[in-house]
C-alpha atoms as a PDB file:
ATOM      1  CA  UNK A   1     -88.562 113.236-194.475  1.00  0.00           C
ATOM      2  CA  UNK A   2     -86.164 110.045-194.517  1.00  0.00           C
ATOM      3  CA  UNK A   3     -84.559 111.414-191.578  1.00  0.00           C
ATOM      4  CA  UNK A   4     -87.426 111.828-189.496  1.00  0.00           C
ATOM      5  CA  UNK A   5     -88.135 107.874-190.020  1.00  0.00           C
ATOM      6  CA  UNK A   6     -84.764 107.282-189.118  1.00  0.00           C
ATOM      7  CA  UNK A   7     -85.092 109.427-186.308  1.00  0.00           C
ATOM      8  CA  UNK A   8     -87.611 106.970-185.010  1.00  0.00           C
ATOM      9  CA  UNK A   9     -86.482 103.932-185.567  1.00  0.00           C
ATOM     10  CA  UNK A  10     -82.996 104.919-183.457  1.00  0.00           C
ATOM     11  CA  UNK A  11     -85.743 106.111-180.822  1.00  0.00           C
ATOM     12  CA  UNK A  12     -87.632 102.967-180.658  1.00  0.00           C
ATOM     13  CA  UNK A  13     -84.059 100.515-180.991  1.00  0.00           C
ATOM     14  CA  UNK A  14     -82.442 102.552-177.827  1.00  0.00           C
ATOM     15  CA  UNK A  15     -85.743 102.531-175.777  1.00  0.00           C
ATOM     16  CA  UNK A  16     -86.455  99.117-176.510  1.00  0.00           C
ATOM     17  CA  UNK A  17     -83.138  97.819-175.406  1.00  0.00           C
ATOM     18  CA  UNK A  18     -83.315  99.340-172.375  1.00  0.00           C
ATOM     19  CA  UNK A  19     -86.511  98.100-171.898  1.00  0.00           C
ATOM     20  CA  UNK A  20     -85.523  94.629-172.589  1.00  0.00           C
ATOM     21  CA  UNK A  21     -82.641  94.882-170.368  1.00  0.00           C
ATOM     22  CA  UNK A  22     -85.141  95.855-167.483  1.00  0.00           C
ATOM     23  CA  UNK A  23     -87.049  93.120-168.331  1.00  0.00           C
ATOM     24  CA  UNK A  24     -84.165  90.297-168.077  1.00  0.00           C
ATOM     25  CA  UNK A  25     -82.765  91.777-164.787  1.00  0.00           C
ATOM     26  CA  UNK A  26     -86.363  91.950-163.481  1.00  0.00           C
ATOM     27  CA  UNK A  27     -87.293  88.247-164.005  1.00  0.00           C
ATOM     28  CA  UNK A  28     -86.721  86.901-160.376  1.00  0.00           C
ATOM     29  CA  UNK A  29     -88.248  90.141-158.794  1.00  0.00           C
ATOM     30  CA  UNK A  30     -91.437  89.217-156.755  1.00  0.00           C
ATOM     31  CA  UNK A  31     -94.929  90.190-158.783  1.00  0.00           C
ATOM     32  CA  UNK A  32     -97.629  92.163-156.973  1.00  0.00           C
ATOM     33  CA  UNK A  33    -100.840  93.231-158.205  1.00  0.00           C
ATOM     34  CA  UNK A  34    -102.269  96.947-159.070  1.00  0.00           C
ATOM     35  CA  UNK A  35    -104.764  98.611-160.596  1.00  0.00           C
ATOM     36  CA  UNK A  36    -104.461 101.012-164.032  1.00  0.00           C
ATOM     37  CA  UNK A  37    -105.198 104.558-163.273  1.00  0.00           C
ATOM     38  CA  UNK A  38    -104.929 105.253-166.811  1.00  0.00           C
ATOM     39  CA  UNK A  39    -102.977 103.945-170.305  1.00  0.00           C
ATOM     40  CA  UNK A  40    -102.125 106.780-172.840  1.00  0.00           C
ATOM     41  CA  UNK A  41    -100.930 107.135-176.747  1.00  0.00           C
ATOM     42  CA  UNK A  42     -98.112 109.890-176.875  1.00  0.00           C
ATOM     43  CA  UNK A  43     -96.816 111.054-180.162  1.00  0.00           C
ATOM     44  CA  UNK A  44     -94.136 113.295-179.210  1.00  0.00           C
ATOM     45  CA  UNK A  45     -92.911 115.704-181.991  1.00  0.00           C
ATOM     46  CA  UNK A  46     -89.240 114.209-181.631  1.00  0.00           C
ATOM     47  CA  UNK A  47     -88.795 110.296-181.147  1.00  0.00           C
ATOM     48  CA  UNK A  48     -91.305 107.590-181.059  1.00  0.00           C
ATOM     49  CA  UNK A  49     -94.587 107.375-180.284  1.00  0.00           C
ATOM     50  CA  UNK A  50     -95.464 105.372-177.085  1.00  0.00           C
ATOM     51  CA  UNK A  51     -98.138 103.824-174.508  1.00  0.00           C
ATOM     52  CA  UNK A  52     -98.207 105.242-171.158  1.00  0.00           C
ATOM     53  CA  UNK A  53     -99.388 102.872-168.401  1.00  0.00           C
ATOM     54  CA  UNK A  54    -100.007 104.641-165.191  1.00  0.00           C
ATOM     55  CA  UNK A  55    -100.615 102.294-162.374  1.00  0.00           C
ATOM     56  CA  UNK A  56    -100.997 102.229-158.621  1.00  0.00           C
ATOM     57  CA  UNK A  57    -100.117  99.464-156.131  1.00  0.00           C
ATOM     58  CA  UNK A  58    -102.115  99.241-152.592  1.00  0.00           C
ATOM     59  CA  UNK A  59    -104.336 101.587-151.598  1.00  0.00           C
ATOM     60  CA  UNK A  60    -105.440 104.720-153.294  1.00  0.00           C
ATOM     61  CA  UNK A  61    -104.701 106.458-150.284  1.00  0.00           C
ATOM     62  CA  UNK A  62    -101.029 105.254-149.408  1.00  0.00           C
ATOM     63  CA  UNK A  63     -99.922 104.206-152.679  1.00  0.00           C
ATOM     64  CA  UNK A  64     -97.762 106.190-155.608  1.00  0.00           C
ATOM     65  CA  UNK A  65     -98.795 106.398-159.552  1.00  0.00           C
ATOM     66  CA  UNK A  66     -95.931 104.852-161.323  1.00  0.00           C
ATOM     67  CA  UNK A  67     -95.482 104.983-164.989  1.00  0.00           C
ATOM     68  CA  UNK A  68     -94.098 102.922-167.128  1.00  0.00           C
ATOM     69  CA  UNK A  69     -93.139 104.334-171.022  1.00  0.00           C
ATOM     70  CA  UNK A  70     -93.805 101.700-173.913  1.00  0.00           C
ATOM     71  CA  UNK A  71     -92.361 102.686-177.316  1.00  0.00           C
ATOM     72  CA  UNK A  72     -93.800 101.411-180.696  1.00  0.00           C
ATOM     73  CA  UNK A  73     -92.658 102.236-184.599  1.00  0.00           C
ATOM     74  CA  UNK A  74     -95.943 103.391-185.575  1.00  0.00           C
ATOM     75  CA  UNK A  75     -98.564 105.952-183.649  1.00  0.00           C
ATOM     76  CA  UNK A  76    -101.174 103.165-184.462  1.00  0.00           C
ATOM     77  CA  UNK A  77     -99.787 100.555-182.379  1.00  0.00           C
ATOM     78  CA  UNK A  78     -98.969 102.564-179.659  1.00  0.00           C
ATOM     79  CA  UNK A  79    -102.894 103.605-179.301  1.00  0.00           C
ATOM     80  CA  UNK A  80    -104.274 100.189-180.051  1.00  0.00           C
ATOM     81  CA  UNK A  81    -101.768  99.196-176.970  1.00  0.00           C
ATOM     82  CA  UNK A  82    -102.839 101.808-174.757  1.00  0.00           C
ATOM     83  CA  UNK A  83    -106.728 100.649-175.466  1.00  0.00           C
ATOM     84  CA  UNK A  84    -105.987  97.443-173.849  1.00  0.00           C
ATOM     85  CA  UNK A  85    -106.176  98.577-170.572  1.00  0.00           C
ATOM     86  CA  UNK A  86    -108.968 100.566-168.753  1.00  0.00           C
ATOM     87  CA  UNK A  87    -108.638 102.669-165.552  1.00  0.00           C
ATOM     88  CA  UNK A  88    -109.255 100.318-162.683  1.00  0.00           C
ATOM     89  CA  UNK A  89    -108.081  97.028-164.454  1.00  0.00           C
ATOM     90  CA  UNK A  90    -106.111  94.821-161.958  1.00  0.00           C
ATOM     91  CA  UNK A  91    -103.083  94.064-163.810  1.00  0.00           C
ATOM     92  CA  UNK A  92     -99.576  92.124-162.277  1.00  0.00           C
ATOM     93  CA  UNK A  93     -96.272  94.588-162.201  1.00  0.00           C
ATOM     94  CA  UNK A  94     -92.975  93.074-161.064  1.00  0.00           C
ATOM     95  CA  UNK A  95     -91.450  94.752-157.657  1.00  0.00           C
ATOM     96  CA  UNK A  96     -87.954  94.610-156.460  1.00  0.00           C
ATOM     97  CA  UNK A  97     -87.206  92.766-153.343  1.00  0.00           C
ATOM     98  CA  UNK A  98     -84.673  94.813-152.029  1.00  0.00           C
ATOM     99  CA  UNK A  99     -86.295  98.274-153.187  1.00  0.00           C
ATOM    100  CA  UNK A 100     -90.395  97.983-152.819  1.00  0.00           C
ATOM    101  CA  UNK A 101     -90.939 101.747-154.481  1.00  0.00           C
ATOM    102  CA  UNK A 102     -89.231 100.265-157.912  1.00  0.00           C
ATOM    103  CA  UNK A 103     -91.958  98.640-160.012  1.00  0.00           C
ATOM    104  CA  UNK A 104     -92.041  97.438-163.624  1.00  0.00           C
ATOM    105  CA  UNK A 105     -94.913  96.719-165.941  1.00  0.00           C
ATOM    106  CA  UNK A 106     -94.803  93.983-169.182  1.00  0.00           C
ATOM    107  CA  UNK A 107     -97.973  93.186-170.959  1.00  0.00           C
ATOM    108  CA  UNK A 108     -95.931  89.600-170.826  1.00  0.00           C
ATOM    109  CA  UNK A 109     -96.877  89.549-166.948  1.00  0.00           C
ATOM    110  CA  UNK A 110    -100.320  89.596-167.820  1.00  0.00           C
ATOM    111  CA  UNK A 111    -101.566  86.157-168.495  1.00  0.00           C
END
């Protein structure tokens, strides 16, 4: 059982990083707005459990869902997270100037 925990954890550490390293290499990209399409708890049976943000940008008609994968420790967090946002909630996603079809999403954008 131990394992499993640990298991985790080295989930959540290596997805977070990488997260955080999108995050600082995203912080002069321009912002733009969207709208949520929907924001999902996963629990997968291996790793940790995470908030899925789907969002579009423009149009419903022209536009692409993106997705954006938010780990957390605990199952708990990761649904309280996802609860935050409603389908149809304008929220701010950063977009890269020299690629417009690579978007990022960070509740930290938000307010």
């Amino acid at each position: 059982m131990g394992g499993l925990f640990v298991d985790v954890l080295l989930y959540f550490f290596v997805k977070d990083f990488l997260r955080f390293v999108r995050f600082v290499k995203s912080t002069r990209w321009e912002r733009a707005t969207a709208s949520i399409s929907r924001c999902d708890a996963v629990r997968p049976f291996w790793g940790c459990p995470s908030a899925q943000v789907h969002y579009r940008i423009g149009s419903s008609r022209g536009s692409q869902e993106e997705c954006e994968d938010v780990p957390f420790i605990l199952s708990g967090s990761a649904t309280r997270y996802a609860q935050r946002f409603s389908a149809g909630q304008t929220v701010f996603v950063r977009v890269n100037p020299g690629d417009k079809t690579q978007t990022l999403f960070f509740a930290f954008d938000q307010k």
